[in-house]
N, C-alpha and C. Protein backbone atom coordinates (compact mmCIF):
# COMPACT_ATOMS: atom_id res chain seq x y z
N UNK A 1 23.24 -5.75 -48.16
CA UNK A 1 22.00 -5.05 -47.91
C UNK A 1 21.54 -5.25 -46.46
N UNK A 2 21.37 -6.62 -45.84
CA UNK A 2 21.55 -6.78 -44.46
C UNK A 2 22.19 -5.94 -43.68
N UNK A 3 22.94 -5.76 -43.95
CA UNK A 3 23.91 -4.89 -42.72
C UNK A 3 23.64 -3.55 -42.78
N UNK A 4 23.30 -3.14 -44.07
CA UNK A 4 22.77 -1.73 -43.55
C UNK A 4 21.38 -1.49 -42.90
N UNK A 5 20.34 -2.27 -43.28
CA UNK A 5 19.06 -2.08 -42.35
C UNK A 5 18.89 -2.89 -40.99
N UNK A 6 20.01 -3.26 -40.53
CA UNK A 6 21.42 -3.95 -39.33
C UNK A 6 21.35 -2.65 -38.86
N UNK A 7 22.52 -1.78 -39.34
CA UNK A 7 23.26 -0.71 -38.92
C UNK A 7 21.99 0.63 -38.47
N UNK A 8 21.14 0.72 -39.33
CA UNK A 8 19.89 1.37 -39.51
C UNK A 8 19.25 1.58 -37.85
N UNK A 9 19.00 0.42 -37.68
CA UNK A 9 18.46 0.12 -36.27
C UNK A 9 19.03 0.51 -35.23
N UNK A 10 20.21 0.37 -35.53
CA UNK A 10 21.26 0.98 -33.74
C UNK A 10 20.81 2.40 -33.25
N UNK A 11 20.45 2.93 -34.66
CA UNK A 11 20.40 4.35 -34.50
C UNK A 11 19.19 4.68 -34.07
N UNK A 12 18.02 3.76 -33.87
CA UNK A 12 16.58 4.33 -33.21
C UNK A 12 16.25 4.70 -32.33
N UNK A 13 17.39 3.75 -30.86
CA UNK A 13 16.86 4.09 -29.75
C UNK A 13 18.05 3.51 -28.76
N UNK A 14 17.91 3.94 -27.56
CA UNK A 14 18.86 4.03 -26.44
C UNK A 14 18.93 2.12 -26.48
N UNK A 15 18.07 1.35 -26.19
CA UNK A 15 18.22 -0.34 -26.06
C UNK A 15 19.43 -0.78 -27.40
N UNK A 16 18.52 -0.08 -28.94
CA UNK A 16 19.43 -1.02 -29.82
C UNK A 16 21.37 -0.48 -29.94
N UNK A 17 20.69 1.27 -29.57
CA UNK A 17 22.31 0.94 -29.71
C UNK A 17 23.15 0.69 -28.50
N UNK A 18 23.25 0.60 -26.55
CA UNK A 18 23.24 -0.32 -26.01
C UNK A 18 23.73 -1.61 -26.39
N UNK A 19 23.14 -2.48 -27.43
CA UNK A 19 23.25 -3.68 -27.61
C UNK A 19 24.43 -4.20 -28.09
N UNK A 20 25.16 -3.15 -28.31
CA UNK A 20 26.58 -3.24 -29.31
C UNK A 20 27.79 -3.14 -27.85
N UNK A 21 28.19 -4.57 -27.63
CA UNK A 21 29.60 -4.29 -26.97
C UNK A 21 30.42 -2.93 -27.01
N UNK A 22 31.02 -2.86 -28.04
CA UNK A 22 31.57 -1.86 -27.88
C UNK A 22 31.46 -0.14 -27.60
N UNK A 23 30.02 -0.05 -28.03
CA UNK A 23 29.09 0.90 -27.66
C UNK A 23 29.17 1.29 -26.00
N UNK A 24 28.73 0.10 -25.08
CA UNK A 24 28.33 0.10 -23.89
C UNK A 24 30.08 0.30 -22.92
N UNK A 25 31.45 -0.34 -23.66
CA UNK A 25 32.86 0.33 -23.26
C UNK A 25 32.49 1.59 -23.30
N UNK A 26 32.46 2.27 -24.47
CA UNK A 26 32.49 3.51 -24.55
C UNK A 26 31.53 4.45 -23.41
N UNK A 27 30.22 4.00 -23.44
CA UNK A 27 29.40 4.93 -22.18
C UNK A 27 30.53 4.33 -21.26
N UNK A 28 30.85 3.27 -20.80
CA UNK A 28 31.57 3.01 -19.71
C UNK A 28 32.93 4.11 -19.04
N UNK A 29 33.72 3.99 -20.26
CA UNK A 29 34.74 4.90 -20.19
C UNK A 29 34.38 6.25 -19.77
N UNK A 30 33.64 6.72 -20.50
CA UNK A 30 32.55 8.33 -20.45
C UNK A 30 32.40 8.59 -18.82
N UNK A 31 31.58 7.62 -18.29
CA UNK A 31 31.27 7.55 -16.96
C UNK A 31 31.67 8.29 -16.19
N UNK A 32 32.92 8.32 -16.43
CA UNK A 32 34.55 8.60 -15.08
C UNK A 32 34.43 10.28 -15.71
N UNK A 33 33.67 10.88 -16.86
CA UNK A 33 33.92 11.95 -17.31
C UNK A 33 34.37 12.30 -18.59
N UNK A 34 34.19 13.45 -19.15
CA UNK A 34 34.58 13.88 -20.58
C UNK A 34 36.08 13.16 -20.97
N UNK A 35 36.12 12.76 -22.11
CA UNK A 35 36.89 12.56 -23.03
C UNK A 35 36.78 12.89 -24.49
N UNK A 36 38.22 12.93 -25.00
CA UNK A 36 38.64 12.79 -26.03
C UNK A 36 38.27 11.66 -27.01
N UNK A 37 38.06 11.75 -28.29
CA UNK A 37 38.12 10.70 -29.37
C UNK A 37 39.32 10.12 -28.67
N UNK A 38 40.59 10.70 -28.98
CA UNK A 38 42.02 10.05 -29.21
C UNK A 38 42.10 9.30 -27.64
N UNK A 39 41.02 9.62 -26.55
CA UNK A 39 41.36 9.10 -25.17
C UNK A 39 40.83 7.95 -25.31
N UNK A 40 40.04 7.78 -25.94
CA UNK A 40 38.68 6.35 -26.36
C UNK A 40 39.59 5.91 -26.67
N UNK A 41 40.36 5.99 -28.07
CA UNK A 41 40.95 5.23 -28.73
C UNK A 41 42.25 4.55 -27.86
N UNK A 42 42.69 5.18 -27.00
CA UNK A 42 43.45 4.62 -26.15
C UNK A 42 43.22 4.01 -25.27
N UNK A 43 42.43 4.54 -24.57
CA UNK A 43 41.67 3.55 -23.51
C UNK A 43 40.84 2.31 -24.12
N UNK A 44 40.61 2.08 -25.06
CA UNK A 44 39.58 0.93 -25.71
C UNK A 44 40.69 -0.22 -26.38
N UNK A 45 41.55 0.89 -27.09
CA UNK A 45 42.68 -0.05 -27.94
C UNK A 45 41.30 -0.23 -29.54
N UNK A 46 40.81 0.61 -29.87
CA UNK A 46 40.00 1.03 -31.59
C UNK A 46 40.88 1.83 -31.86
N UNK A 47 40.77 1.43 -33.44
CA UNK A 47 40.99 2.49 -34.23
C UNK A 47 40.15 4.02 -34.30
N UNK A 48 40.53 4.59 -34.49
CA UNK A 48 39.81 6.31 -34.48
C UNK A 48 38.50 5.83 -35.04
N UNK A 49 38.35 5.01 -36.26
CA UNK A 49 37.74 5.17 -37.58
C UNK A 49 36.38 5.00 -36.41
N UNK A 50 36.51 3.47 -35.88
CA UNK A 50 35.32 2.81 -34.83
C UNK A 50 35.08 3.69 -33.94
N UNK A 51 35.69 3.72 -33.20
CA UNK A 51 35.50 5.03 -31.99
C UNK A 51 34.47 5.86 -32.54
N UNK A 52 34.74 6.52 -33.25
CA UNK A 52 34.17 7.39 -34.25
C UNK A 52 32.70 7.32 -34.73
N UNK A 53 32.82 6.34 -35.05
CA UNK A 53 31.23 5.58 -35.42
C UNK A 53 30.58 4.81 -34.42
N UNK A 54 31.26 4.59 -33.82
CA UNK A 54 29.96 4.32 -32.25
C UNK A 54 29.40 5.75 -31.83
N UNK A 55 30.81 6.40 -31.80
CA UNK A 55 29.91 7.99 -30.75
C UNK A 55 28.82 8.32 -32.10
N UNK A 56 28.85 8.29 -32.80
CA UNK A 56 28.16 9.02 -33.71
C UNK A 56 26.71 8.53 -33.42
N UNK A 57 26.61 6.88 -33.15
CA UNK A 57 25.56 6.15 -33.40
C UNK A 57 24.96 6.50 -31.60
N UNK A 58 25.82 6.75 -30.34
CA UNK A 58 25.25 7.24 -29.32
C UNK A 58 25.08 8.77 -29.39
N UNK A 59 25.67 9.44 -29.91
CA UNK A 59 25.21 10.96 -30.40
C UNK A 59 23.90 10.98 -30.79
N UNK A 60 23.40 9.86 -31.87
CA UNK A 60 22.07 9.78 -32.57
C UNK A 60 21.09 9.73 -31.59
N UNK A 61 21.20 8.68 -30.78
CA UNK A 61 20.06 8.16 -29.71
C UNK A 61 20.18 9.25 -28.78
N UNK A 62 21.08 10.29 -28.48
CA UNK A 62 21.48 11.21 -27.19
C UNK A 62 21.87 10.55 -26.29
N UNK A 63 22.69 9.13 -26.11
CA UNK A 63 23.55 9.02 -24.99
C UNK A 63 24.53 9.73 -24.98
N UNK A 64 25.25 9.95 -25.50
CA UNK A 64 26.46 11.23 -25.96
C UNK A 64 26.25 12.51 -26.29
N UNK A 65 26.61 12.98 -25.33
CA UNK A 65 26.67 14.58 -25.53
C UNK A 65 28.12 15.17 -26.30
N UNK A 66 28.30 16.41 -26.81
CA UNK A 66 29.72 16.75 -27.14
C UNK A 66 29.69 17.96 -27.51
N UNK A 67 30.84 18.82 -26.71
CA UNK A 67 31.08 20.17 -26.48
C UNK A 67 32.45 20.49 -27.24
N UNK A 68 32.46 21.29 -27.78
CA UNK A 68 33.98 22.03 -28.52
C UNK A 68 34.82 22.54 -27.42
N UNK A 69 36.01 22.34 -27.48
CA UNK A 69 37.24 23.05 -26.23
C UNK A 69 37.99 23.86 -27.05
N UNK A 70 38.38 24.26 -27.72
CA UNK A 70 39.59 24.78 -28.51
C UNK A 70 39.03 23.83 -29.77
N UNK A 71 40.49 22.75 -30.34
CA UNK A 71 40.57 22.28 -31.44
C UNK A 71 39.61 20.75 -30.95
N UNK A 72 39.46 20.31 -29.42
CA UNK A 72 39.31 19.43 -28.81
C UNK A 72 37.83 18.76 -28.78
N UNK A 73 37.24 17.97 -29.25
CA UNK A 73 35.54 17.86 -28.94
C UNK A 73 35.52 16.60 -27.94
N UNK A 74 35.02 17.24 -26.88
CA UNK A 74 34.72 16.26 -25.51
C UNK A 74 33.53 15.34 -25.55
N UNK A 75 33.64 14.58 -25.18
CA UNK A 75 32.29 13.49 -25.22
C UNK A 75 31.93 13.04 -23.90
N UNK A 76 30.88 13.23 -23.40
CA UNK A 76 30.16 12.89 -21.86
C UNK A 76 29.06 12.08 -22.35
N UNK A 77 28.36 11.50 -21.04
CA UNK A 77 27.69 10.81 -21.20
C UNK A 77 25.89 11.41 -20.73
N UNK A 78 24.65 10.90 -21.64
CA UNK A 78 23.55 12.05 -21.36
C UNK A 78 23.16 10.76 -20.26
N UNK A 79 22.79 10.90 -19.28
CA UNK A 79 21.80 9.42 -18.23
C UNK A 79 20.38 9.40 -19.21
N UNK A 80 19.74 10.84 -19.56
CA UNK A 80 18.48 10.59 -19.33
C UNK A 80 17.74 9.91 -20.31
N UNK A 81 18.39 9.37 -21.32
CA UNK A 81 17.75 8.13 -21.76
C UNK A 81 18.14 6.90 -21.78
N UNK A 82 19.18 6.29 -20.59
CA UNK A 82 19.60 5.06 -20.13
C UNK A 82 18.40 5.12 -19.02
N UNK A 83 17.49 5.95 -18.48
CA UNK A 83 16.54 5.96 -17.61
C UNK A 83 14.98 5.16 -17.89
N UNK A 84 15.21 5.17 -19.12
CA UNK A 84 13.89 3.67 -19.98
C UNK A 84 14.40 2.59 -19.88
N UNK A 85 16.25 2.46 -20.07
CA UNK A 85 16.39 1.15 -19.60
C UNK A 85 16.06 1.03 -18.69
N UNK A 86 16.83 1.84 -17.45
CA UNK A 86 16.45 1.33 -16.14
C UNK A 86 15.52 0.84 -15.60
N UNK A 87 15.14 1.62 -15.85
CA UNK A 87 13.15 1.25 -15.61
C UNK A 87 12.87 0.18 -15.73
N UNK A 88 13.43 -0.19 -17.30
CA UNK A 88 12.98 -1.31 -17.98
C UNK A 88 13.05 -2.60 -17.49
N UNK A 89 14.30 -2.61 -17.24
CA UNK A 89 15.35 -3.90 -16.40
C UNK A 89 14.63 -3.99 -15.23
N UNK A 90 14.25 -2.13 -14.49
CA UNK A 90 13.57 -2.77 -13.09
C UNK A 90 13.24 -3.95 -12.60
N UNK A 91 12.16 -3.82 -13.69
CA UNK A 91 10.86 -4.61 -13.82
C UNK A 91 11.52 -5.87 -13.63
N UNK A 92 11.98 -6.71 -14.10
CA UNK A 92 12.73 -8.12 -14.43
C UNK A 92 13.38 -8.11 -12.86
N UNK A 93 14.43 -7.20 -12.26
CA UNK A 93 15.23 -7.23 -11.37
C UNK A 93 14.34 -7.52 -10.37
N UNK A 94 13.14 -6.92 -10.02
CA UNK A 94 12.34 -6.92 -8.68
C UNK A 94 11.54 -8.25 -8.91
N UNK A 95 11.67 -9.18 -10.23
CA UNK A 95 10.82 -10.50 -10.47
C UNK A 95 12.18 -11.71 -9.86
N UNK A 96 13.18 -10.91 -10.39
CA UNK A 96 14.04 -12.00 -9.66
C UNK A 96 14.52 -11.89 -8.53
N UNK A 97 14.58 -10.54 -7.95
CA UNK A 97 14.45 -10.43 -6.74
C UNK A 97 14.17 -11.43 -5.95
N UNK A 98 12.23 -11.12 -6.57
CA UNK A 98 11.31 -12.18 -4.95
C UNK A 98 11.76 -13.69 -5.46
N UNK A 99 11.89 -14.21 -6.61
CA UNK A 99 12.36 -15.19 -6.89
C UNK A 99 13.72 -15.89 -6.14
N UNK A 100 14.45 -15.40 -5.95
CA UNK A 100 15.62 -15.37 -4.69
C UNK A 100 15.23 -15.46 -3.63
N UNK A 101 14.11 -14.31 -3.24
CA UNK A 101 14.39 -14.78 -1.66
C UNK A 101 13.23 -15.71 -1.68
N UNK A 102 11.86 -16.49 -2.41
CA UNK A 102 11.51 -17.39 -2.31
C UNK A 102 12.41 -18.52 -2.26
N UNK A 103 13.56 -18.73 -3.22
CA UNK A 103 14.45 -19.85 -2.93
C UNK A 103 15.30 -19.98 -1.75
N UNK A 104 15.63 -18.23 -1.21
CA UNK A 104 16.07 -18.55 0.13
C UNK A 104 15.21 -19.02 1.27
N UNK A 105 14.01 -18.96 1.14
CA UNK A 105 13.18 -19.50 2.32
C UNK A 105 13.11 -20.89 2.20
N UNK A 106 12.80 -21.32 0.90
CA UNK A 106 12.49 -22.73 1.17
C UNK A 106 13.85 -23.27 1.36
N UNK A 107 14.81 -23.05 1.08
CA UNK A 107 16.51 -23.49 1.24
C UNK A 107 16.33 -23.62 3.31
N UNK A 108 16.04 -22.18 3.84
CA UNK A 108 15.78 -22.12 5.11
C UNK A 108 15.21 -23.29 5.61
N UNK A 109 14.04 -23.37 5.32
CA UNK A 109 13.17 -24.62 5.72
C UNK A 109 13.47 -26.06 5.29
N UNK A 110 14.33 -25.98 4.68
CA UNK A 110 14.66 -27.28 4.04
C UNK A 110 15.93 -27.56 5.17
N UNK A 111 16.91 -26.96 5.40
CA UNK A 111 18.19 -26.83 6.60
C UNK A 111 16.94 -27.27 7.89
N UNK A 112 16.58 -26.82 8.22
CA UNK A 112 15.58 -26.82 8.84
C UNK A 112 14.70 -28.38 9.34
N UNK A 113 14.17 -28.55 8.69
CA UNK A 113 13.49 -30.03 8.46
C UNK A 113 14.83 -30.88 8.74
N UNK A 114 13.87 -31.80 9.77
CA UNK A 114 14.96 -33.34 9.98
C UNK A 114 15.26 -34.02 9.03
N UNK A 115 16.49 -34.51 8.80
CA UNK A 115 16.65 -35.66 7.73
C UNK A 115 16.02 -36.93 7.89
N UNK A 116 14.85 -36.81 6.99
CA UNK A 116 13.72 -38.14 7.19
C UNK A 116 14.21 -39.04 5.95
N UNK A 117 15.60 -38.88 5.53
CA UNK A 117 16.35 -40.19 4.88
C UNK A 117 17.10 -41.03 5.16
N UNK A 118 17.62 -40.45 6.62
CA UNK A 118 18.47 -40.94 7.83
C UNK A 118 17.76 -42.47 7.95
N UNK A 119 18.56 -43.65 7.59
CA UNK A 119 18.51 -45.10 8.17
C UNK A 119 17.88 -45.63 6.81
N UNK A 120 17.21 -45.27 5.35
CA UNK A 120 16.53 -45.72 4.84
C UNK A 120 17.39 -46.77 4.01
């Protein structure tokens, strides 16, 4: 019963499903451009079955887009709701940012300052 209100969740939103390793290969792969199921499955080293059920679960949230070719269904990747992550992460990135270069200054000033341990 766990695992399905588990599984439930991936499907709400761009973060939970994200959160799944193998999920985030797959946008990865996408990246470079449309593919194939059978290209995933090669490039990842999954079975079809998985492959399969991740896109489905980024299809849900709209990271995955997918167009018919012939017999062929292509899978790309949508940005515009990895754009709440971004955002999201911003926030954190520009805290550790100044956090860095506060440690680079005092690192500066510390090189800096005489060694007042010299002879003790």
């Amino acid at each position: 019963m766990l695992g399905s209100v588990a599984r439930a969740a991936t499907t709400t939103d761009a973060f939970n499903a994200v959160a799944e390793p193998r999920r985030r290969e797959i946008l990865d792969a996408l990246g470079d451009g449309e593919r194939t199921v059978s290209d995933l499955v090669e490039l990842l080293g999954l079975a079809q079955p998985q492959v399969s059920k991740h896109l489905k679960v980024l299809r849900e949230v709209g990271l995955v887009d997918v167009r018919e070719d012939g017999r062929h269904r292509l899978y790309r990747v949508n940005g515009r709701p990895l754009r709440e992550i971004h955002d999201w992460v911003g926030r954190y990135a520009r805290a550790w940012d100044e956090r860095f270069e506060l440690i680079d200054e005092l690192l500066d000033e510390a090189k800096q300052e005489p060694d007042n341990h010299q002879g003790d």
